[in-house]
C-alpha atoms as a PDB file:
ATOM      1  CA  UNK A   1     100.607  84.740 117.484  1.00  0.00           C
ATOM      2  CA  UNK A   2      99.246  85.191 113.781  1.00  0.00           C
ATOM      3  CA  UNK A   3      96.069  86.664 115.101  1.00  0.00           C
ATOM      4  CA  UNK A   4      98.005  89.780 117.241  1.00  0.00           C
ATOM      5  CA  UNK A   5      99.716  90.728 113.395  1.00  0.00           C
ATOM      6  CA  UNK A   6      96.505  90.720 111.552  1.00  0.00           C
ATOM      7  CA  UNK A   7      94.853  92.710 114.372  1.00  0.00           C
ATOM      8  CA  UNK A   8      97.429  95.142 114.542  1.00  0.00           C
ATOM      9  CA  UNK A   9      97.779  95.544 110.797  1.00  0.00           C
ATOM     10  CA  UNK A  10      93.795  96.048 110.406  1.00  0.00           C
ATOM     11  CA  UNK A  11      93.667  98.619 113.252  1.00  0.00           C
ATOM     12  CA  UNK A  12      96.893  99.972 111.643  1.00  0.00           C
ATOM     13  CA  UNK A  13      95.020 100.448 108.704  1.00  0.00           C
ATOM     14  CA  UNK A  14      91.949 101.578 109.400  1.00  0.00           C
ATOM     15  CA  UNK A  15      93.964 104.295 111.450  1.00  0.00           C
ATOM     16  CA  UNK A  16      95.926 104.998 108.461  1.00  0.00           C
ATOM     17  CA  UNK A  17      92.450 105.743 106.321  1.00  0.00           C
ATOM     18  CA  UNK A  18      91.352 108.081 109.169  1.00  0.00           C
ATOM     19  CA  UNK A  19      95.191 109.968 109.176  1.00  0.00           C
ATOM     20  CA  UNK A  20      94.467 110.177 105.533  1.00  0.00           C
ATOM     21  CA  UNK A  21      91.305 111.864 105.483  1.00  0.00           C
ATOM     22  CA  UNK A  22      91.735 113.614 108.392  1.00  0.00           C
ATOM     23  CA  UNK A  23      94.962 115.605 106.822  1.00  0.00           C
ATOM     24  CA  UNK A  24      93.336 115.924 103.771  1.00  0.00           C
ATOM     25  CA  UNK A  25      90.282 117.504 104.739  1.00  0.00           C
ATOM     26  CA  UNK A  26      91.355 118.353 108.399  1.00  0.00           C
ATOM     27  CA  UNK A  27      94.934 119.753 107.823  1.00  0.00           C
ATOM     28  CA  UNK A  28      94.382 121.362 104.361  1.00  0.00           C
ATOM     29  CA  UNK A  29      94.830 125.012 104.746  1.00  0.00           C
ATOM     30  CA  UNK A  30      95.994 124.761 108.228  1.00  0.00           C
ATOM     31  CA  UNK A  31      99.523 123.040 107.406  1.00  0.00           C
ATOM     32  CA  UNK A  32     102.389 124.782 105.056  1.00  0.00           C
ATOM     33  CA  UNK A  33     102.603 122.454 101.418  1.00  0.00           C
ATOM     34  CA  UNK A  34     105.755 121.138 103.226  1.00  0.00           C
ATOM     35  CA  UNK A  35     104.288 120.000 106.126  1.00  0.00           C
ATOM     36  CA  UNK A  36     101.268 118.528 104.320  1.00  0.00           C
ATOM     37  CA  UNK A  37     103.665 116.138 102.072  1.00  0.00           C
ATOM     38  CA  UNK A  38     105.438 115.131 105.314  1.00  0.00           C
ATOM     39  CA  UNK A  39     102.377 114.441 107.017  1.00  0.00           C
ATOM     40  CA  UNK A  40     100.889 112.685 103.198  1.00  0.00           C
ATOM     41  CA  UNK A  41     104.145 110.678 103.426  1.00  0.00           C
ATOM     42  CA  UNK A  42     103.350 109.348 107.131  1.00  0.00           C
ATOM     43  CA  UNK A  43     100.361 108.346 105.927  1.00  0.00           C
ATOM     44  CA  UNK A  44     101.737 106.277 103.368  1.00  0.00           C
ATOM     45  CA  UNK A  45     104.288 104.637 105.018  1.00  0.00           C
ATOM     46  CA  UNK A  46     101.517 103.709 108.072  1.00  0.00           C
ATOM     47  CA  UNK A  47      99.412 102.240 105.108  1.00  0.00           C
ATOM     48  CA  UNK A  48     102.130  99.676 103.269  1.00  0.00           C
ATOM     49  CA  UNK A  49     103.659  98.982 106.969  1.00  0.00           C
ATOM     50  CA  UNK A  50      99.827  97.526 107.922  1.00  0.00           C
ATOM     51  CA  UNK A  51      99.409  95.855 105.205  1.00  0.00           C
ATOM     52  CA  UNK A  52     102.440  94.351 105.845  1.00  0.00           C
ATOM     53  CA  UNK A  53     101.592  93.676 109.644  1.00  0.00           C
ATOM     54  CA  UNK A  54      98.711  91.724 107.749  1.00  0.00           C
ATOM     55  CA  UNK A  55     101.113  89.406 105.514  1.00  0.00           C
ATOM     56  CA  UNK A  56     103.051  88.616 108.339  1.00  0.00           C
ATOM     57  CA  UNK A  57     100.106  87.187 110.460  1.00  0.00           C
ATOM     58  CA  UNK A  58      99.148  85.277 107.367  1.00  0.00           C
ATOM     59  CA  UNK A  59     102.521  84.124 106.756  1.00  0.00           C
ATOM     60  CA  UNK A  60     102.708  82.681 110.563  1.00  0.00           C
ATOM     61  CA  UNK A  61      98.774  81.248 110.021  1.00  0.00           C
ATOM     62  CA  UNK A  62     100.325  79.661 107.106  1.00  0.00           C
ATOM     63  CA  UNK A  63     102.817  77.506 109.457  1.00  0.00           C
ATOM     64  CA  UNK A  64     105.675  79.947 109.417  1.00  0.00           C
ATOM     65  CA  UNK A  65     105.487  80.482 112.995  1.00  0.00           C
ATOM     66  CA  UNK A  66     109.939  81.353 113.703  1.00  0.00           C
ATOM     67  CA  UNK A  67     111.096  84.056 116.092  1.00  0.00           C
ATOM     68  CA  UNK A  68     112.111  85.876 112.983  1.00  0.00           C
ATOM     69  CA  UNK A  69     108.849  86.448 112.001  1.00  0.00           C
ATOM     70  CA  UNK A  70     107.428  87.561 114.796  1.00  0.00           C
ATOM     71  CA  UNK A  71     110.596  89.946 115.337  1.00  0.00           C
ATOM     72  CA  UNK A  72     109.940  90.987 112.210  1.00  0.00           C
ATOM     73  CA  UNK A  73     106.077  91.968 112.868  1.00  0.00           C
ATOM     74  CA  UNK A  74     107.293  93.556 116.224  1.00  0.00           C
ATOM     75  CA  UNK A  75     109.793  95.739 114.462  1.00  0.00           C
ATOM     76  CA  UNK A  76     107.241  96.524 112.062  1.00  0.00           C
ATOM     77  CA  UNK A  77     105.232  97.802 114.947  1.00  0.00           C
ATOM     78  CA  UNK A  78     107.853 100.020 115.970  1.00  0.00           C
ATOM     79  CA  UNK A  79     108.472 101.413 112.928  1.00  0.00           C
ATOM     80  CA  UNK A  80     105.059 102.811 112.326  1.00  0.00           C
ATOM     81  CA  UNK A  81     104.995 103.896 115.504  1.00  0.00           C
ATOM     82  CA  UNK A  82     108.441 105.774 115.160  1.00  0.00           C
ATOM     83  CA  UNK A  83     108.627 106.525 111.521  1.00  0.00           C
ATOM     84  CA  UNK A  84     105.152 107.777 110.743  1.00  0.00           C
ATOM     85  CA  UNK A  85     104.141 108.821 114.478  1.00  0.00           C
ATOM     86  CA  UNK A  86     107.066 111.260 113.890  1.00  0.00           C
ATOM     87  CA  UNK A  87     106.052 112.273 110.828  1.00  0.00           C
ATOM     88  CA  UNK A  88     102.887 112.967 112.181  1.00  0.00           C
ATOM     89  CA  UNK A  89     103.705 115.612 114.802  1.00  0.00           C
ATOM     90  CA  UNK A  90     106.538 116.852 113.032  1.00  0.00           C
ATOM     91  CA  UNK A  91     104.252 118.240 110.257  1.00  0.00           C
ATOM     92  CA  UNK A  92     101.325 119.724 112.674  1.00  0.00           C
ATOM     93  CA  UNK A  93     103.965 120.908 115.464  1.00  0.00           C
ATOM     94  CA  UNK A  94     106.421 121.801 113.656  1.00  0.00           C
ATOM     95  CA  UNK A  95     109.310 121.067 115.996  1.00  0.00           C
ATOM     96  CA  UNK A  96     112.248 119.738 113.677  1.00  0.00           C
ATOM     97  CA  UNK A  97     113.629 117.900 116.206  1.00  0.00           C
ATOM     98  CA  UNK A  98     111.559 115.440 116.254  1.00  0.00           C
ATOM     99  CA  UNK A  99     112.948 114.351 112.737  1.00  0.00           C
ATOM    100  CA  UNK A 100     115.799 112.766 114.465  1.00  0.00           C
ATOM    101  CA  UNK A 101     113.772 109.639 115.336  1.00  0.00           C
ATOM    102  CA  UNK A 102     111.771 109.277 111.971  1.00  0.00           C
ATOM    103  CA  UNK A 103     115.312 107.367 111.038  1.00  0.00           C
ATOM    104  CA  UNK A 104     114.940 105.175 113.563  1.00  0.00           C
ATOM    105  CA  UNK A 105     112.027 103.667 112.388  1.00  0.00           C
ATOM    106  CA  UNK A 106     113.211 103.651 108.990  1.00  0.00           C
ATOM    107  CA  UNK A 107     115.429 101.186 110.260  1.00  0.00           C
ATOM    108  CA  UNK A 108     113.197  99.618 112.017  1.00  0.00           C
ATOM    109  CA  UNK A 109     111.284  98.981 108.804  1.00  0.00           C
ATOM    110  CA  UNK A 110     114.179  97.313 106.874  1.00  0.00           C
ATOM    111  CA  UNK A 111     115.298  95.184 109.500  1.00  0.00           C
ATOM    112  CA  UNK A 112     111.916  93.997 109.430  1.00  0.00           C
ATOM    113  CA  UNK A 113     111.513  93.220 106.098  1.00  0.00           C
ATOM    114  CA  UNK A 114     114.998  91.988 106.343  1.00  0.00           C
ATOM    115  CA  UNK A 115     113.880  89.312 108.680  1.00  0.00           C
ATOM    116  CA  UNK A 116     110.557  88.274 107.176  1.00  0.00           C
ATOM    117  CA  UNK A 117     112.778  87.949 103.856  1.00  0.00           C
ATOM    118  CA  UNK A 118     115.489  85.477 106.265  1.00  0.00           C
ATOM    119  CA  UNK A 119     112.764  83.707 107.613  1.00  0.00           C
ATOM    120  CA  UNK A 120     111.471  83.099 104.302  1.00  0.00           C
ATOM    121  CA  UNK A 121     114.710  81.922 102.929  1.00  0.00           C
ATOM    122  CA  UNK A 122     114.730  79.102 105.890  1.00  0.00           C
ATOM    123  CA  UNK A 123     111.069  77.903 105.252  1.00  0.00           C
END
């Protein structure tokens, strides 16, 4: 299951380099200062949440294979997907609503790093 983590997290990343550039070169001029930091902030979030994806593949290669860890790559997943997806077409729609879910994968986020950090404990 390691392997489907490290995937992710490269893909995640490498996606997360092209987001960059592409609102920094792509966006600039096109989106308000406001919506360029939300968008900057997506960005950043999608970044440390692949690298993460990354250390929890490595952390299952390493023998920690639980159901915690894996829950907590999966939640990872969701986060990025929730928290900085939102982010995303938030700042180049514009529609505020969609700033409702960007919570959601907040939490999504902590409870994954809450369960790599319990899974950890129980190594």
């Amino acid at each position: 299951m390691f392997n489907i983590f490290i995937v992710l997290g490269s893909i995640g990343a490498a996606l997360g380099v092209a987001l960059g550039a592409f609102g920094a070169h792509g966006l600039e001029g096109r989106l308000t200062e406001h919506y360029l930091k939300i968008y900057q902030t997506g960005v950043q979030y999608h970044m440390y949440h692949a690298l993460g994806l990354i250390l929890i593949g490595l952390i299952s290669w390493k023998g920690v294979e639980t159901s915690l860890v894996h829950w907590a790559g999966w939640l990872i997943v969701l986060g990025i997907i929730l928290f900085s997806g939102s982010l995303y077409v938030l700042a180049i729609t514009g529609i505020s609503k969609l700033g409702m879910i960007t919570p959601l994968g907040g939490v999504a986020f902590i409870a994954g790093w809450v369960l790599l950090a319990v899974s950890m404990f129980r190594a």
